[in-house]
Protein backbone atom coordinates (compact mmCIF):
# COMPACT_ATOMS: atom_id res chain seq x y z
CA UNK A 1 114.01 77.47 92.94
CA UNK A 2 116.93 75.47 92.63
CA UNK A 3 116.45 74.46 89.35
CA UNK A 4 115.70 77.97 88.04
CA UNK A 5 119.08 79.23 89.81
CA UNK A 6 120.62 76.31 87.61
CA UNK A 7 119.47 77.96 84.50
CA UNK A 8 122.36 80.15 82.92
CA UNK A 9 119.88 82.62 80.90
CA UNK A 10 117.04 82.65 83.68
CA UNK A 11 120.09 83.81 86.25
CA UNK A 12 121.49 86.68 83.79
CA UNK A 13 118.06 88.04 83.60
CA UNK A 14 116.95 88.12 86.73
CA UNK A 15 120.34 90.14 88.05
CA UNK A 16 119.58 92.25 85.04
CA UNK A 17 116.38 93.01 86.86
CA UNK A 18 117.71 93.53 89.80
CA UNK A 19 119.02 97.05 89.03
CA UNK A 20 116.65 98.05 87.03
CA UNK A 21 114.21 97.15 89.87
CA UNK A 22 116.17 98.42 92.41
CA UNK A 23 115.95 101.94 90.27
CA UNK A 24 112.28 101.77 89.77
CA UNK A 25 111.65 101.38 93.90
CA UNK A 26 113.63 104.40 94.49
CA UNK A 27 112.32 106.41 92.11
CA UNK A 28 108.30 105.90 91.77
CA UNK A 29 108.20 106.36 95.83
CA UNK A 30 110.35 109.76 95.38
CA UNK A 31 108.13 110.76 92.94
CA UNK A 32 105.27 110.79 95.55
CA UNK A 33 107.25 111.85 97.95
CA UNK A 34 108.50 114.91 95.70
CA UNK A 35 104.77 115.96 94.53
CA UNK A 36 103.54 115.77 98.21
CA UNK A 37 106.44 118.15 99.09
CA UNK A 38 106.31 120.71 96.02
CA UNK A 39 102.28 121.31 96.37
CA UNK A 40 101.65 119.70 100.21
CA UNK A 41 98.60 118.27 98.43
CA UNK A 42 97.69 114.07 99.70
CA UNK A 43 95.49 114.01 96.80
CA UNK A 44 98.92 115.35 94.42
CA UNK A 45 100.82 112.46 95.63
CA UNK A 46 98.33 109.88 94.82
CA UNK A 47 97.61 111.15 91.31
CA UNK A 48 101.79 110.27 90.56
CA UNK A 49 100.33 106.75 90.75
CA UNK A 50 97.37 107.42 88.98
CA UNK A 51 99.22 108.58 86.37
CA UNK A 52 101.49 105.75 86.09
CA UNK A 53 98.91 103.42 85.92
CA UNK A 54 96.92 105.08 83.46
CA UNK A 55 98.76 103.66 80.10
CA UNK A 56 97.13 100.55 80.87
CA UNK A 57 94.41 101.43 79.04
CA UNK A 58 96.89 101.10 75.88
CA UNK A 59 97.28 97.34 77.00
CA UNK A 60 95.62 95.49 73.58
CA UNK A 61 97.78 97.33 71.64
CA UNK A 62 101.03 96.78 73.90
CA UNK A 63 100.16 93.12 74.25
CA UNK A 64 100.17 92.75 70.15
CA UNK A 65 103.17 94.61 69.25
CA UNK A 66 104.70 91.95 71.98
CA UNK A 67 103.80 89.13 69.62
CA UNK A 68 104.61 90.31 66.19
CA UNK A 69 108.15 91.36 67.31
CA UNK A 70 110.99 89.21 68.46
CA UNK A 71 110.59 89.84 72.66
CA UNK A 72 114.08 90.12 73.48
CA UNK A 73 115.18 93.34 71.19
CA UNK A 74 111.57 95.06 72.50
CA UNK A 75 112.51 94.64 75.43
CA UNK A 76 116.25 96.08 74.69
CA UNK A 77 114.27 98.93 72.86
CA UNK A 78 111.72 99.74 75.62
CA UNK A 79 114.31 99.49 78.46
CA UNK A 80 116.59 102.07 76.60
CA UNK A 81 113.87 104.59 76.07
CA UNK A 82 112.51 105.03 79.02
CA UNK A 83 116.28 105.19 80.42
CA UNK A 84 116.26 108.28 78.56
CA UNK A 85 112.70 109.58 79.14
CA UNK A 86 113.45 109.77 83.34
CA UNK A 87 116.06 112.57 82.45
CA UNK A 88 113.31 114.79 81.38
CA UNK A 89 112.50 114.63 85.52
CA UNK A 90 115.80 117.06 85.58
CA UNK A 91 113.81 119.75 84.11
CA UNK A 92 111.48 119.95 87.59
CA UNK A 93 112.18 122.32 89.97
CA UNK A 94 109.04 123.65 91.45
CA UNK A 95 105.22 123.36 91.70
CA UNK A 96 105.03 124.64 88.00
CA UNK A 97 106.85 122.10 86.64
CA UNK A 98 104.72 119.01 88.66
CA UNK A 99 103.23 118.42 85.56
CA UNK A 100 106.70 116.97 84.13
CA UNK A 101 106.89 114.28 86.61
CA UNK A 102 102.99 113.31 85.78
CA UNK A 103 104.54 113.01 82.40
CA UNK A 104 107.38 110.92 83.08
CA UNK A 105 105.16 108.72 85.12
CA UNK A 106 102.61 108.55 81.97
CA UNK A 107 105.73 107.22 80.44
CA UNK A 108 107.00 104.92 82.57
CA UNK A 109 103.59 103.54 83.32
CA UNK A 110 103.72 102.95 79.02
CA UNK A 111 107.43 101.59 78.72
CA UNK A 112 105.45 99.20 81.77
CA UNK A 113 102.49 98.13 79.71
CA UNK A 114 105.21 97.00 76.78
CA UNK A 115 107.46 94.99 79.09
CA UNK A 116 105.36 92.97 81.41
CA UNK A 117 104.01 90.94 78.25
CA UNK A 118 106.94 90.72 76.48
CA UNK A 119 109.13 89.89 79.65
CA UNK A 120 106.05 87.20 80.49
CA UNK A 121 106.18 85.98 76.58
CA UNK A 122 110.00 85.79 77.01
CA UNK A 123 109.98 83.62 80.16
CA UNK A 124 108.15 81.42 78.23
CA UNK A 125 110.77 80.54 75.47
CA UNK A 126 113.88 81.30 78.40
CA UNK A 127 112.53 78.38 81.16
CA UNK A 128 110.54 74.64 80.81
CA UNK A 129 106.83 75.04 81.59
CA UNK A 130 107.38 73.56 85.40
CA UNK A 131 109.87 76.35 86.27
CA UNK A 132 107.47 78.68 85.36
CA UNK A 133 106.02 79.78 88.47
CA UNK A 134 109.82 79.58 90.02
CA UNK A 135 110.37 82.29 87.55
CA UNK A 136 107.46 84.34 88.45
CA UNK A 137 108.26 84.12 92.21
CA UNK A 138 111.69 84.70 91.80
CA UNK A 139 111.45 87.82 89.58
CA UNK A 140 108.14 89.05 92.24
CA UNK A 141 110.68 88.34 95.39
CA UNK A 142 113.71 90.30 93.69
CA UNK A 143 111.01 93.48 92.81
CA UNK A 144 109.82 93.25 96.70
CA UNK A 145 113.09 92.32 98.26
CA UNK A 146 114.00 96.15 97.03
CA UNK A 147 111.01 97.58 98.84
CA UNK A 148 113.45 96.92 101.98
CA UNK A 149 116.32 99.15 100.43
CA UNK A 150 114.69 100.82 97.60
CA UNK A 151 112.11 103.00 98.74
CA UNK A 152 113.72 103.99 101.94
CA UNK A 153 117.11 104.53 99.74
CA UNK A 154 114.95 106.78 97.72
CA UNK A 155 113.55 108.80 100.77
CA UNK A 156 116.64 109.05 101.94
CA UNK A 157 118.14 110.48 98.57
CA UNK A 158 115.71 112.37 98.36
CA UNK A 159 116.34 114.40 101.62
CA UNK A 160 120.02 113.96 101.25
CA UNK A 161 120.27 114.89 97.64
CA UNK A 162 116.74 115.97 96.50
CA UNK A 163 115.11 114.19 93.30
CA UNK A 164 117.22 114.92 90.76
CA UNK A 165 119.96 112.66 91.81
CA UNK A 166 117.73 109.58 91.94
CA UNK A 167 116.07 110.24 88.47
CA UNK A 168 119.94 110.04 86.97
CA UNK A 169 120.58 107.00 89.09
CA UNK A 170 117.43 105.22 87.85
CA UNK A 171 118.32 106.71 84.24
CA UNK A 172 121.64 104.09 84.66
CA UNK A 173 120.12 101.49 86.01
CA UNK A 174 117.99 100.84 82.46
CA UNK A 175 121.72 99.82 81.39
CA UNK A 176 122.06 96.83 83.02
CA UNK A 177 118.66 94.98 82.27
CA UNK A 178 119.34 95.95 78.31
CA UNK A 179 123.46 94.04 78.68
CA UNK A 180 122.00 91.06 80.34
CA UNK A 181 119.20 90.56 77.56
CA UNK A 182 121.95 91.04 75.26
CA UNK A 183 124.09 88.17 76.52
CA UNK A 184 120.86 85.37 76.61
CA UNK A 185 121.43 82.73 74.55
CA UNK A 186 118.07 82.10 73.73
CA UNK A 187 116.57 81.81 69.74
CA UNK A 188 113.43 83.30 69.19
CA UNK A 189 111.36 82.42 66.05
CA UNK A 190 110.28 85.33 63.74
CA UNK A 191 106.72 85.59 64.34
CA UNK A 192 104.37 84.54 61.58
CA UNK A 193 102.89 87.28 60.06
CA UNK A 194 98.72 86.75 60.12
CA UNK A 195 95.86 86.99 57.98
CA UNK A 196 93.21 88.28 59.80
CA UNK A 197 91.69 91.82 60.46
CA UNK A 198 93.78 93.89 62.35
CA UNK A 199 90.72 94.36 65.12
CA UNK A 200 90.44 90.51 65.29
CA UNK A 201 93.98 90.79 66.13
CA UNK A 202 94.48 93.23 68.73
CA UNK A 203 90.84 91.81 70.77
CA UNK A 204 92.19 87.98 70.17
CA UNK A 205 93.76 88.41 74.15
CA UNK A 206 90.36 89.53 75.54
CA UNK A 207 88.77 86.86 73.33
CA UNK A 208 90.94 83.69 75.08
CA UNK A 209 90.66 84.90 78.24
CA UNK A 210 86.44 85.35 77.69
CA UNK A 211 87.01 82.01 76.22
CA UNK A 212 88.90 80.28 78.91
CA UNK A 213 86.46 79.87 82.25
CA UNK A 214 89.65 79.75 84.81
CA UNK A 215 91.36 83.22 83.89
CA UNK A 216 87.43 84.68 82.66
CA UNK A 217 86.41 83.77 86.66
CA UNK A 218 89.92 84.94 88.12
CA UNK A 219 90.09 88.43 86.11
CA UNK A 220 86.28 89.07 87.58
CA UNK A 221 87.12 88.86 90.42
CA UNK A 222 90.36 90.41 90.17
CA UNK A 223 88.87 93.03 88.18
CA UNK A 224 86.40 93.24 91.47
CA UNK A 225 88.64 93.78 93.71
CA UNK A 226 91.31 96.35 91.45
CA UNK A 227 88.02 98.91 92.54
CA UNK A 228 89.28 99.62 96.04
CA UNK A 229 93.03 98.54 95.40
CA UNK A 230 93.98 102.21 94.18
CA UNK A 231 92.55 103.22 97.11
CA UNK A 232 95.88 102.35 98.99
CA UNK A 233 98.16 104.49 97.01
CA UNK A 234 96.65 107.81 98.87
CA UNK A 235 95.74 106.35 102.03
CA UNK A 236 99.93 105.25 102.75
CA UNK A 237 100.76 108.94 102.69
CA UNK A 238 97.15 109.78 104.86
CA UNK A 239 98.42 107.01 107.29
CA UNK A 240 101.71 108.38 107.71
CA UNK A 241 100.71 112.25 108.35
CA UNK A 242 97.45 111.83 109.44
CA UNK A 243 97.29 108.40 111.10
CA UNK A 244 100.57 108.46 112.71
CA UNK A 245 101.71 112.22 112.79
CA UNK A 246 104.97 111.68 110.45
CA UNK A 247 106.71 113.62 107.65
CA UNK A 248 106.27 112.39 104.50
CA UNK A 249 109.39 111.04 103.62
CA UNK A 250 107.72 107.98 106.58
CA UNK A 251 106.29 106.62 103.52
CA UNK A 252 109.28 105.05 102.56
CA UNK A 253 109.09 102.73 106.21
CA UNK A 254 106.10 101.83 105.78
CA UNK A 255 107.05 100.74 102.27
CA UNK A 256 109.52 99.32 103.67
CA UNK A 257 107.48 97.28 105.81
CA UNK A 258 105.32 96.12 103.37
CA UNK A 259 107.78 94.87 101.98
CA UNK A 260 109.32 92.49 104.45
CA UNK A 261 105.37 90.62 104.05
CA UNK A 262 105.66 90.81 100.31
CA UNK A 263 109.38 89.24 100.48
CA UNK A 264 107.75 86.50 102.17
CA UNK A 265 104.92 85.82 99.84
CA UNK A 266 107.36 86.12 96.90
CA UNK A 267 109.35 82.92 98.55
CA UNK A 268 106.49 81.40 99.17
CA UNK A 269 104.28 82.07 95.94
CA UNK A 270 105.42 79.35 93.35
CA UNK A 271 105.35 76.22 96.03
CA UNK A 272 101.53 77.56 97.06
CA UNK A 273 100.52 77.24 93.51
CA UNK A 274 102.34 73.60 92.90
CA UNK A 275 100.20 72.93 96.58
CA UNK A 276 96.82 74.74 96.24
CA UNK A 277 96.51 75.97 92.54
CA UNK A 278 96.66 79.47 91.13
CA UNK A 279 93.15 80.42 91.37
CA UNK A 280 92.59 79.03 95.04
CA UNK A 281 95.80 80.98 95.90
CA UNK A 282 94.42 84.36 94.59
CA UNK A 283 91.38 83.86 96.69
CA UNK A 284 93.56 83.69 99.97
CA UNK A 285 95.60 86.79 99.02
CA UNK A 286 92.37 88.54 98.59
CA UNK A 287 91.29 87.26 102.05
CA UNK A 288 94.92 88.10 103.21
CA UNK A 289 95.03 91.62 101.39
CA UNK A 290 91.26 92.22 103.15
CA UNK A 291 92.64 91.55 106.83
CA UNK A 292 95.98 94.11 106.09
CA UNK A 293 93.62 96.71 105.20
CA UNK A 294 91.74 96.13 108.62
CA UNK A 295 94.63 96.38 110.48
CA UNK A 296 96.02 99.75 108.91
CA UNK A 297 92.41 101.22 110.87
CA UNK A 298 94.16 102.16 113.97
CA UNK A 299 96.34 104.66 114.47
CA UNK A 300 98.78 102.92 116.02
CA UNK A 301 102.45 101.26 114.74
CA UNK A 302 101.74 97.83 116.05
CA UNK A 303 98.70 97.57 114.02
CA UNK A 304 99.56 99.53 111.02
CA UNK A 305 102.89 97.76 110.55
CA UNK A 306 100.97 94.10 111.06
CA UNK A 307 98.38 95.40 108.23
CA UNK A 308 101.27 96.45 105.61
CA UNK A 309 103.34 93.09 106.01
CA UNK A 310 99.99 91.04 105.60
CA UNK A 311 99.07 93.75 102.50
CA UNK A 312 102.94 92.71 101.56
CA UNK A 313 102.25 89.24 101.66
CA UNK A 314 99.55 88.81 99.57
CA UNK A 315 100.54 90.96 96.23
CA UNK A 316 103.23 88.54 95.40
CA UNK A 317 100.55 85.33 95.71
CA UNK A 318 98.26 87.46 94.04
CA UNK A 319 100.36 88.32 90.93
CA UNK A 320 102.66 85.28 90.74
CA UNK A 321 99.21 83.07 90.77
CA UNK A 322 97.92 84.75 88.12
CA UNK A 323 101.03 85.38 85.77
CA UNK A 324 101.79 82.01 85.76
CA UNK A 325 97.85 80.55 85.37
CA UNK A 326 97.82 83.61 82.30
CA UNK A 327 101.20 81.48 80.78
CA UNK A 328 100.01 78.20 81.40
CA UNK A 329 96.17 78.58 79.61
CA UNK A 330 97.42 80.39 76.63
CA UNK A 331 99.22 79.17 74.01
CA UNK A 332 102.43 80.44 72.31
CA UNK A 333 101.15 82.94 69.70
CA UNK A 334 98.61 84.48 71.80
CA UNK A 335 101.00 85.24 74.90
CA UNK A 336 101.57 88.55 74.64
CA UNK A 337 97.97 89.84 74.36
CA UNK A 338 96.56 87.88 77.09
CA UNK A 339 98.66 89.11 79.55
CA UNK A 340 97.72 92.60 78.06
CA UNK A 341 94.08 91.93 78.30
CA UNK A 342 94.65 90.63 81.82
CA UNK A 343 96.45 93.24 83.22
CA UNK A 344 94.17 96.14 81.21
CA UNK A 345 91.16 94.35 82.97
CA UNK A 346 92.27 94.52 86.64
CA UNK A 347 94.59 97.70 85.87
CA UNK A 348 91.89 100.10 84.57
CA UNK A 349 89.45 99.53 87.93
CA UNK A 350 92.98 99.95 89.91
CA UNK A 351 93.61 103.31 87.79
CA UNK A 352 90.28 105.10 88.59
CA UNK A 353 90.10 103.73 91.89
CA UNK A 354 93.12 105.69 92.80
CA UNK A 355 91.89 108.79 91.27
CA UNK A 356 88.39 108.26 93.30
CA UNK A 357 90.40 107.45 96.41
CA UNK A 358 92.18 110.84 95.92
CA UNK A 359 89.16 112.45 95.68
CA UNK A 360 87.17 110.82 98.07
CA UNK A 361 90.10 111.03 100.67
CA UNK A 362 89.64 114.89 101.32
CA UNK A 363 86.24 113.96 102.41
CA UNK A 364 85.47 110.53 103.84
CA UNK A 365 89.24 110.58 105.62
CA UNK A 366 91.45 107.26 105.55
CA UNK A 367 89.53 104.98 107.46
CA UNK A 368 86.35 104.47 105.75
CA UNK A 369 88.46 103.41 102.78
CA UNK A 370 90.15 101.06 104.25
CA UNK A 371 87.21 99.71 105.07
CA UNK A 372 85.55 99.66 101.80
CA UNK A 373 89.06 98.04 100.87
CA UNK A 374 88.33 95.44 103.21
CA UNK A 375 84.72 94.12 102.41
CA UNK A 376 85.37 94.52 98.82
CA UNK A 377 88.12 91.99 98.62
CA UNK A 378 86.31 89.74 100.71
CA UNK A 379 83.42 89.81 98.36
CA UNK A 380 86.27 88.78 95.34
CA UNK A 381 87.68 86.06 97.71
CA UNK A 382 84.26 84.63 98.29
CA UNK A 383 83.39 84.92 94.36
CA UNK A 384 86.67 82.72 93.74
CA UNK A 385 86.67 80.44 96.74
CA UNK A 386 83.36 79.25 96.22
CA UNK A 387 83.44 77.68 92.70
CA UNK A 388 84.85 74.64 93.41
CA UNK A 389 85.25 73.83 89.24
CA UNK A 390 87.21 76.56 89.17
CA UNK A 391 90.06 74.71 90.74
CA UNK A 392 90.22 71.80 88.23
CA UNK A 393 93.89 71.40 87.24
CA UNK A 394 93.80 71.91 82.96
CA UNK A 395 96.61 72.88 80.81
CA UNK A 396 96.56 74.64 77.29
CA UNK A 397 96.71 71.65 75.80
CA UNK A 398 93.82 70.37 77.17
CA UNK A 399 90.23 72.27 75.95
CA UNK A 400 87.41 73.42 78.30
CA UNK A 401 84.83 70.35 78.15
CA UNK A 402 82.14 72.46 80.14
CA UNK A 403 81.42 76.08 80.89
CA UNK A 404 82.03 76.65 84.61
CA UNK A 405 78.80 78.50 85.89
């Protein structure tokens, strides 16, 4: 970490995430917060998620447009637009309007799918290969570090001030991010325009990761797990009103809470994989994730707060692990699509398993999710933990001599 904070360009653009980030955590929690209020509806709330995640699906061709453009004006692009796009939130002002903030979401949850593989691509070309995971952790920390401020900022915005406010204040925070990319003194070569079919192109991320046994293995069982992970978007605002008799705006603690585990796993992230690897690591924050959701079970604040940090905890391994195992396999040209392909793999489970845990919440209640959450990850930890080739140390440089069975 101290090398990383040494690095003039990697410090500008991490600060320039800051606010942006710190925007983001207030609003997409308001959002919730906002639907649950205008229609009183748990299974309303959790579809503001669902449809933020949904652009995923778009990921192939996200993931090539962020490798045949320069990364650092996309990102000044796509950071400006969506800016704008959040205004369009000022337009809601009852149940009729709900709709508008699905849109917005749809939007962000697109402007998303365009910068996490061209930020990833950046990082590449910004820090040395070793600093890598430093980078990942770092940039993971700063986006769960504002869980402690962020979301209950947001609630408390949103009570004080109602939603409107916070959709202007995340509107300015877009600014920042787009100044500090400005100032990085980075050179980025053009890319090099390409021969092949334009299919071959936009499937040639889903084609190195099929190709490449580490991520193939890790997105499985990622992709594995992703099919309960929605379920936690609804159950947060079932645990607060039905679990723990609060208002909704007690999302935003146990948010909060979460948090404070996911602040720690961000600080902890990039010297686990130097120690144990990134696709041993993933298997403990499944194990990790699989305990939090056994906790939440009782009703009770002891419990439910010790399940949320160890839930915390474990996203930060989780994604930091397999960012920075994503970077390291795949070679320069090809960045940008593999994360796409990655994150479309595990995202599109995670999409419709938060519209099935909306559903399935009106009738099956919180707990037998949680549970389902629970064995479910387990069975992805065991698929990972238990391949012991998996957890040979190779490098993009360095080809697959054997398929790992």
């Amino acid at each position: 970490m101290r090398g990383l904070l040494k690095h003039r360009d990697a410090r500008i653009y991490i600060v320039g995430q800051l606010f942006s980030l710190f925007g983001d955590s207030c609003l997409w929690l308001a959002m919730g917060i906002w639907v649950k209020t205008l229609t009183g509806s748990n299974a309303a709330a959790g579809l503001t998620f669902f449809f933020f995640t949904a652009p995923s699906l778009l990921a192939p061709a996200s993931g090539l447009l962020s490798d045949r453009l320069r990364r650092r004006p996309l990102l000044v692009a796509t950071n400006s637009l969506t800016g704008g796009a959040v205004l369009l939130l000022l337009l809601v002002h009852g149940a009729g309007e709900v709709w508008i903030v699905y849109l917005v979401m749809a939007l962000y949850g697109l402007s998303y799918s365009v910068l996490g593989p061209a930020q990833s691509a950046l990082l590449t070309v910004m820090v040395p290969t070793d600093l890598l995971p430093d980078a990942n952790g770092a940039l993971r920390t700063a986006q769960e570090s504002l869980r402690l401020v962020g979301p209950l900022t947001g609630a408390a915005l949103f009570v004080a001030v109602g939603a409107h406010t916070i959709a202007i204040i995340d509107a300015a925070t877009f600014a920042v991010p787009v100044v500090s990319l400005l100032t990085l003194r980075i050179v980025e070569l053009a890319p090099q325009p390409r021969a092949q079919r334009w299919r071959t192109e936009l499937f040639a991320g889903l084609h190195h990761v099929y190709q490449t046994p580490q991520l193939r293995h890790v997105v499985i069982a990622g992709a594995i797990s992703t099919t309960v992970f929605g379920f936690a978007e609804t159950i947060t605002f079932a645990i607060a009103a039905n679990g723990l008799h609060e208002r909704p705006a007690f999302v935003g603690v146990l948010v909060a809470v979460q948090g404070v585990g996911a602040v720690i796993g961000g600080l902890s992230a990039a010297a686990l994989v130097r120690r144990i690897g990134e696709s041993r690591l993933i298997g403990v924050a499944l194990c990790t994730a699989a305990a939090g959701a056994l906790f939440e079970v009782p009703p009770t604040f002891a419990t439910v707060f010790a399940g949320f940090v160890l839930f915390g905890g474990a996203i930060p391994w989780l994604v930091v692990a397999l960012i920075s195992l994503v970077q390291r396999l795949t070679p320069s040209e090809l960045q940008g699509r593999a994360y796409s392909a990655v994150d479309m793999l595990i995202t599109v489970p995670q999409t419709i398993s938060i519209a099935l845990g909306a559903g399935l919440i009106a009738v099956t209640g919180y707990r037998p999710l949680l549970v389902a959450m629970a064995v479910v990850m387990s069975v992805a930890a065991a698929y990972l933990l238990t391949r012991p080739k998996l957890h040979r140390p190779q490098s993009v440089l360095e080809p697959s001599e054997t398929e790992l069975k």
